[in-house]
N, C-alpha and C. Protein backbone atom coordinates (compact mmCIF):
# COMPACT_ATOMS: atom_id res chain seq x y z
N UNK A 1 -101.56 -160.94 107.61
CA UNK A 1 -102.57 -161.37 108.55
C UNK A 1 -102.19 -162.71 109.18
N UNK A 2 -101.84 -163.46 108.17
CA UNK A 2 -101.32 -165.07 109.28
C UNK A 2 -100.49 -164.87 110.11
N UNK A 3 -99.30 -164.14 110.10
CA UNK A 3 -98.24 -163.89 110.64
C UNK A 3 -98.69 -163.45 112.27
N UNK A 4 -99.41 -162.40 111.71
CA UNK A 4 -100.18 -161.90 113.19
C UNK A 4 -101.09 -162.80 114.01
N UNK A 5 -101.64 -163.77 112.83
CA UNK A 5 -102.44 -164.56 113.96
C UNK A 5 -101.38 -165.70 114.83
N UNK A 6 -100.50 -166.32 114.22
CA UNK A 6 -99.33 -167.06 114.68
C UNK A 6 -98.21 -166.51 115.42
N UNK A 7 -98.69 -165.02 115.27
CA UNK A 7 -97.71 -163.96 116.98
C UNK A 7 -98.86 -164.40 118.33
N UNK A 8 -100.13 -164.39 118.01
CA UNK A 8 -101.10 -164.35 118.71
C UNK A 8 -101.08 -165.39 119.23
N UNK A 9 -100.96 -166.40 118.62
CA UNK A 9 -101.43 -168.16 118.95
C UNK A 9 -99.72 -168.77 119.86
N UNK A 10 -99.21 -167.82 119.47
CA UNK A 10 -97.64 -168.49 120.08
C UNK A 10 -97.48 -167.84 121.59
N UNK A 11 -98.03 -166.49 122.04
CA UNK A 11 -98.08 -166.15 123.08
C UNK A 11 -98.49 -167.41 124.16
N UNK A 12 -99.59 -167.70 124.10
CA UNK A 12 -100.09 -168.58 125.30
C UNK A 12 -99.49 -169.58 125.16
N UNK A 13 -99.02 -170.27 123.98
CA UNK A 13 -98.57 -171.82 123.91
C UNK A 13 -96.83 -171.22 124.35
N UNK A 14 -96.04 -170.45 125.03
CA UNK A 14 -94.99 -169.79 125.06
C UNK A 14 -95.01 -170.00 126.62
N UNK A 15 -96.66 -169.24 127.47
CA UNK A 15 -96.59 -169.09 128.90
C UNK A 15 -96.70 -170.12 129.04
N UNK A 16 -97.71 -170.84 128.85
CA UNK A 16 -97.39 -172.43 129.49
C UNK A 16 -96.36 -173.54 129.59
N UNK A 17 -95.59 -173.10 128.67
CA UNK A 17 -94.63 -173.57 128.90
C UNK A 17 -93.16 -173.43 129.67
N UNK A 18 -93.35 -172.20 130.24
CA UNK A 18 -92.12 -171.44 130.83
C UNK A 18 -92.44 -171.77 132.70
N UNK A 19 -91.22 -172.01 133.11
CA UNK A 19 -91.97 -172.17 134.53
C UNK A 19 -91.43 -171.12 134.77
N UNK A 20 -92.25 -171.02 136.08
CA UNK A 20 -92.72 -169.56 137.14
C UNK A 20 -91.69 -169.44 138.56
N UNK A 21 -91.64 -170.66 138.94
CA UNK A 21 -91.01 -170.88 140.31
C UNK A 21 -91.50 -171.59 141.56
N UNK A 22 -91.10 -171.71 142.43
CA UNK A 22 -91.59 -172.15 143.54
C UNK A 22 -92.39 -172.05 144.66
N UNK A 23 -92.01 -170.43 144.87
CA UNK A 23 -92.88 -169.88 145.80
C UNK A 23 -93.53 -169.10 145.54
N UNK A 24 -94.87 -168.49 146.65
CA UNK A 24 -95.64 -167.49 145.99
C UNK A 24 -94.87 -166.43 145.52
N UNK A 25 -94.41 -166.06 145.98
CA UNK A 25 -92.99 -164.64 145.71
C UNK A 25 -92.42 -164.76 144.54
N UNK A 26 -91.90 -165.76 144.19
CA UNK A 26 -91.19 -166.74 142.40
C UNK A 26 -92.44 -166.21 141.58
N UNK A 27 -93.33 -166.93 142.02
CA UNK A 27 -93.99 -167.22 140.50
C UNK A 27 -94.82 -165.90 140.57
N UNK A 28 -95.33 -164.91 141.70
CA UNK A 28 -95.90 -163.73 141.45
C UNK A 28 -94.84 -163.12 140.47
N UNK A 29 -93.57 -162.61 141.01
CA UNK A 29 -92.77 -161.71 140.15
C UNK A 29 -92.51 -162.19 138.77
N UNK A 30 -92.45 -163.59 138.55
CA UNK A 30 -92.18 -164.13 137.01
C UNK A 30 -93.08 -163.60 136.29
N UNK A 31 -94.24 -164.26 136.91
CA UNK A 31 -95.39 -164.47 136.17
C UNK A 31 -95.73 -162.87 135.63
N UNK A 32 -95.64 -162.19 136.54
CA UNK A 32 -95.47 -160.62 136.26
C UNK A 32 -95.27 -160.19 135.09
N UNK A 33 -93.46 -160.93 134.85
CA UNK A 33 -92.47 -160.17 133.99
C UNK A 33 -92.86 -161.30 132.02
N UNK A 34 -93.29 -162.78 132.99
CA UNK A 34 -94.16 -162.77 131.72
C UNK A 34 -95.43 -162.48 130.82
N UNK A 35 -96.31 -162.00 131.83
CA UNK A 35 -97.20 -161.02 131.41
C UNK A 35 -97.15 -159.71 130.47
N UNK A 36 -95.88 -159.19 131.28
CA UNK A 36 -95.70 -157.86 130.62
C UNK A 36 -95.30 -158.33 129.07
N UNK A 37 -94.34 -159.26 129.27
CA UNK A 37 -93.82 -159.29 127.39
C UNK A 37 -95.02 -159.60 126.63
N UNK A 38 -96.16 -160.96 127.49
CA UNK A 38 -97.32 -161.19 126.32
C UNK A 38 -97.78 -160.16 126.23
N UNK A 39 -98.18 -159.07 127.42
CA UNK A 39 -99.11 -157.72 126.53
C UNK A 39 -97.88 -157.26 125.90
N UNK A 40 -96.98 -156.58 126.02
CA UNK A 40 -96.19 -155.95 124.93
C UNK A 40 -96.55 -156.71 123.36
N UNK A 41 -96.74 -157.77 123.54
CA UNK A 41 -96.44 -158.66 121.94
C UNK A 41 -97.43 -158.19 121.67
N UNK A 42 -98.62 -158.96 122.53
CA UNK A 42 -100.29 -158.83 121.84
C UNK A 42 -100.51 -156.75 121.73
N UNK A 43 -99.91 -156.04 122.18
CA UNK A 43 -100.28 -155.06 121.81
C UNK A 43 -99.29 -154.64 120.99
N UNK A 44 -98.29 -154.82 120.37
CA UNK A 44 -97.50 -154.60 118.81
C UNK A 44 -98.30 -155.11 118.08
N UNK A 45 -98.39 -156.50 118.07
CA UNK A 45 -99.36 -157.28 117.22
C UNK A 45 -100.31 -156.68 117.01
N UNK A 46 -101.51 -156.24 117.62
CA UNK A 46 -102.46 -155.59 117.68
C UNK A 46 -102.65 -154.50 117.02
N UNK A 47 -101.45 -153.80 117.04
CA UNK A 47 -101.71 -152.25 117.15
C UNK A 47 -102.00 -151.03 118.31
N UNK A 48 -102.44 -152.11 119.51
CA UNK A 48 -102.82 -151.06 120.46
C UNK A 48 -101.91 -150.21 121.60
N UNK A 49 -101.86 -149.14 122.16
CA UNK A 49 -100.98 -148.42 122.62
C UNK A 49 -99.94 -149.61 124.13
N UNK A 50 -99.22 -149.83 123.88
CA UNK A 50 -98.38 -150.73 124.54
C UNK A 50 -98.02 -150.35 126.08
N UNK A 51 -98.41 -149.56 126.85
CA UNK A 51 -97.94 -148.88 128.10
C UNK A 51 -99.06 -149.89 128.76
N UNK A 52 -100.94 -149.80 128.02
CA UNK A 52 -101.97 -150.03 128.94
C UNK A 52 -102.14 -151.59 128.71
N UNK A 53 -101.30 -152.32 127.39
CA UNK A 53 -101.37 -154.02 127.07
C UNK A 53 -100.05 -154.36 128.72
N UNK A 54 -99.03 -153.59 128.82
CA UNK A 54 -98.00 -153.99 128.96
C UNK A 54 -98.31 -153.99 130.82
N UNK A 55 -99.47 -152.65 131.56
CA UNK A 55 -99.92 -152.71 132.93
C UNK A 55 -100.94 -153.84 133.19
N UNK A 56 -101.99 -154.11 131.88
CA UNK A 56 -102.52 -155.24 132.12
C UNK A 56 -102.18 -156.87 131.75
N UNK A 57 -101.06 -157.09 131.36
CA UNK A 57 -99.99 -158.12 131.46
C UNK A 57 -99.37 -158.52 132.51
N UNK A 58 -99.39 -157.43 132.99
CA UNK A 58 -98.55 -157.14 134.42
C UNK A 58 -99.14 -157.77 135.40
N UNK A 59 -100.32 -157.01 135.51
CA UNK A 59 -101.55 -157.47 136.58
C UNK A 59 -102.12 -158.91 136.39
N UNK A 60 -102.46 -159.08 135.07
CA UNK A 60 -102.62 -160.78 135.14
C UNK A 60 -101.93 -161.78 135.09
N UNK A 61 -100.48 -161.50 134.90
CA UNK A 61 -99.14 -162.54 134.97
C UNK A 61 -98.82 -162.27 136.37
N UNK A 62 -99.08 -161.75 137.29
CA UNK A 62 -98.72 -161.55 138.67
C UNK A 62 -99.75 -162.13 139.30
N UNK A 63 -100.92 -162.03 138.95
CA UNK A 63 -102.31 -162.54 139.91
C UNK A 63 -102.32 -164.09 139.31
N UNK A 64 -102.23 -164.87 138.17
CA UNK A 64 -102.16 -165.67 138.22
C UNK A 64 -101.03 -166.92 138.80
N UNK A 65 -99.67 -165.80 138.45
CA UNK A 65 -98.65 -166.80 139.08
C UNK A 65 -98.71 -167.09 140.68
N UNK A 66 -99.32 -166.02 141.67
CA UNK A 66 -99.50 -165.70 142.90
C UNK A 66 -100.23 -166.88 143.24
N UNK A 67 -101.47 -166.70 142.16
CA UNK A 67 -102.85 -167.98 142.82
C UNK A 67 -102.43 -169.01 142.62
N UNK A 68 -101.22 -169.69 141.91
CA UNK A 68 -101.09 -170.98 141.34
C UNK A 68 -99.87 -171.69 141.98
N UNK A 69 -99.14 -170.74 142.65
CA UNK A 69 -98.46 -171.74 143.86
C UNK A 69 -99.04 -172.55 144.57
N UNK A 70 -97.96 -173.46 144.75
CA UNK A 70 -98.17 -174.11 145.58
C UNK A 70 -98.11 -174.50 146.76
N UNK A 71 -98.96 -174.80 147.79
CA UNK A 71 -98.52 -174.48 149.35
C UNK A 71 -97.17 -175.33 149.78
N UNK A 72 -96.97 -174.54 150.45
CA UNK A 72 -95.57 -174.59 151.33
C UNK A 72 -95.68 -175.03 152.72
């Protein structure tokens, strides 16, 4: 059980620390591809089926890296 909670707790302290890129285009596609690995983790970790952690990783590592550029 600790193990799993310290897979859990290392995900986010992992994204914040990784940069994304420069432009909206950079940090949408990063942010994407780091999404997908946190749902992949959090859904191993979990237990839960990894296809639907790994589309909604996707979707929120892309929508956040998108909104968080910076203008150009």
């Amino acid at each position: 059980m600790k193990s799993r909670f310290s897979a859990v707790m290392l995900v986010p302290l992992a994204l914040s620390l990784s940069a994304c890129g420069d432009t909206w285009g950079q940090r949408a596609v990063t942010g994407g591809a780091i999404g997908t690995g946190a749902g992949l983790a959090v859904g191993a970790v979990a237990g839960l089926p990894l296809l639907g952690t790994a589309l909604v990783g996707t979707a929120l590592g892309a929508g956040i890296g998108a909104a968080t550029a910076k203008e150009n």
